[in-house]
C-alpha atoms as a PDB file:
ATOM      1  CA  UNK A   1     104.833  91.826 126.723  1.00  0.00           C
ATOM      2  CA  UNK A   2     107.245  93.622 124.571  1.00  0.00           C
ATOM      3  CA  UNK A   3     109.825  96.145 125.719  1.00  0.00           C
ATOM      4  CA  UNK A   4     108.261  98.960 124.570  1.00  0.00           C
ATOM      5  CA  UNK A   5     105.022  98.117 125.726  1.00  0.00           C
ATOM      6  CA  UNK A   6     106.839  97.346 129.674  1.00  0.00           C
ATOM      7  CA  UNK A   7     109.017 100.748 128.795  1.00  0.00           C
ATOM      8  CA  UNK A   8     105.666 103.012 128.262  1.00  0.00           C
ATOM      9  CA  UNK A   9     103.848 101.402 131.213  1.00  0.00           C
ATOM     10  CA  UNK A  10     107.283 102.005 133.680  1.00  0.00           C
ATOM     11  CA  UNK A  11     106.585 105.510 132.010  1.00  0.00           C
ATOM     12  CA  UNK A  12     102.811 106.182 132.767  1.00  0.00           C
ATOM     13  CA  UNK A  13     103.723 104.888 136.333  1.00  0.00           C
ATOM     14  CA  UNK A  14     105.553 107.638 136.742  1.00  0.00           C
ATOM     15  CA  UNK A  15     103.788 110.326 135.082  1.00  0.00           C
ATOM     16  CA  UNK A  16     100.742 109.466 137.223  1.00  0.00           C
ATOM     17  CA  UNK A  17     103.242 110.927 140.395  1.00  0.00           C
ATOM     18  CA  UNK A  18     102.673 114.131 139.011  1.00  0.00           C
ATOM     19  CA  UNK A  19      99.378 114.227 137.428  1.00  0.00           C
ATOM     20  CA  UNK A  20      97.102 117.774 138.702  1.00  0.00           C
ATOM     21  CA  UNK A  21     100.026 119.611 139.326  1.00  0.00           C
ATOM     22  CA  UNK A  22     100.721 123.086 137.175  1.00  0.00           C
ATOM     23  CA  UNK A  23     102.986 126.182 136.628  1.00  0.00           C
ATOM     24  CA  UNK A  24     106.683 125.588 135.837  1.00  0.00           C
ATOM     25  CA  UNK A  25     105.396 121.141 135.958  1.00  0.00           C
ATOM     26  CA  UNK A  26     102.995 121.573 133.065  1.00  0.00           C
ATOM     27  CA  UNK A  27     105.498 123.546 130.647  1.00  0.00           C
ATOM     28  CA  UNK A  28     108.163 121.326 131.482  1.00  0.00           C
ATOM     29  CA  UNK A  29     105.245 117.618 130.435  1.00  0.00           C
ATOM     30  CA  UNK A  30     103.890 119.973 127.453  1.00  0.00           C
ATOM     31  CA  UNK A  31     107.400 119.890 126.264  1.00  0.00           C
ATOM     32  CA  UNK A  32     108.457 116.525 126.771  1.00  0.00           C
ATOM     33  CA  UNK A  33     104.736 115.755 124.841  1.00  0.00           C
ATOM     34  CA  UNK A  34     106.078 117.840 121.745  1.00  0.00           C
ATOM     35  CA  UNK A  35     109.213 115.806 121.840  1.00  0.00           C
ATOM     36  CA  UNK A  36     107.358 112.222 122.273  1.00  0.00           C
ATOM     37  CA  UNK A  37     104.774 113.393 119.469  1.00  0.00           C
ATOM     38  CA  UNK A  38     107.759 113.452 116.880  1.00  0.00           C
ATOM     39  CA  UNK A  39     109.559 110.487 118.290  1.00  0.00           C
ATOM     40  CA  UNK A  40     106.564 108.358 117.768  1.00  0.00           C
ATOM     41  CA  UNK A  41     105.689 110.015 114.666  1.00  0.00           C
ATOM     42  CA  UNK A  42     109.188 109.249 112.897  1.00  0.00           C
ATOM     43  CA  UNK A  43     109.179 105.708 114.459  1.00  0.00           C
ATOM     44  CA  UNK A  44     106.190 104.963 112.609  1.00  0.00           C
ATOM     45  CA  UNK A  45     107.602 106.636 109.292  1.00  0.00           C
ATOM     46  CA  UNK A  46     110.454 104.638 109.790  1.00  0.00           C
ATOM     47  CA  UNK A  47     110.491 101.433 112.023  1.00  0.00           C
ATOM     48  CA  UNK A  48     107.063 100.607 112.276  1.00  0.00           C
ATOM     49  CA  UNK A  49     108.197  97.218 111.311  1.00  0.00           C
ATOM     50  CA  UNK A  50     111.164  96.489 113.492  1.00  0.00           C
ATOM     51  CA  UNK A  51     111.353  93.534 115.700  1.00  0.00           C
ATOM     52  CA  UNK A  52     113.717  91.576 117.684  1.00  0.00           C
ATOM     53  CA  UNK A  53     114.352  89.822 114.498  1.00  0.00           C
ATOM     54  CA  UNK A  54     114.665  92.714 112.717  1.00  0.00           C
ATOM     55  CA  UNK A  55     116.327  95.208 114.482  1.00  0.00           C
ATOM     56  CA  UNK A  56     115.424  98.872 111.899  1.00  0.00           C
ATOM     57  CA  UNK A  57     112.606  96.794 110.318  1.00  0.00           C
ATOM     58  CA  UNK A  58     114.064  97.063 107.256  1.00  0.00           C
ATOM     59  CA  UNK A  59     113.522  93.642 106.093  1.00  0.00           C
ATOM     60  CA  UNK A  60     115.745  90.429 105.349  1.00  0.00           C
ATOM     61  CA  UNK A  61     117.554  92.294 102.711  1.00  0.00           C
ATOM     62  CA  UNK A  62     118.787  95.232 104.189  1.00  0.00           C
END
């Protein structure tokens, strides 16, 4: 399992503490959900190829 994949599970474990609850708790997860939206939008712009061999998934050459 890769870190990432351990990283978003640790994540969902957590989330699923708070799931049904509202008010000043959904403003503050519909904001965090804006911010993960454009993190995993420029990581796939960007580094969709990176690796533990290749750390920015640039290739061999960069």
């Amino acid at each position: 399992m890769s870190r990432t994949t351990a990283s978003i599970m640790r994540i969902n474990k957590e989330l699923d503490k708070i799931s049904g609850l509202d008010g000043i708790v959904a403003d503050m997860v519909e904001q965090k959900e804006h911010e993960i939206k454009k993190m995993v939008e420029c990581i796939l712009k960007n580094y969709a190829n990176a690796s533990v061999f290749d750390y920015f998934g640039k290739g061999k050459d960069v």
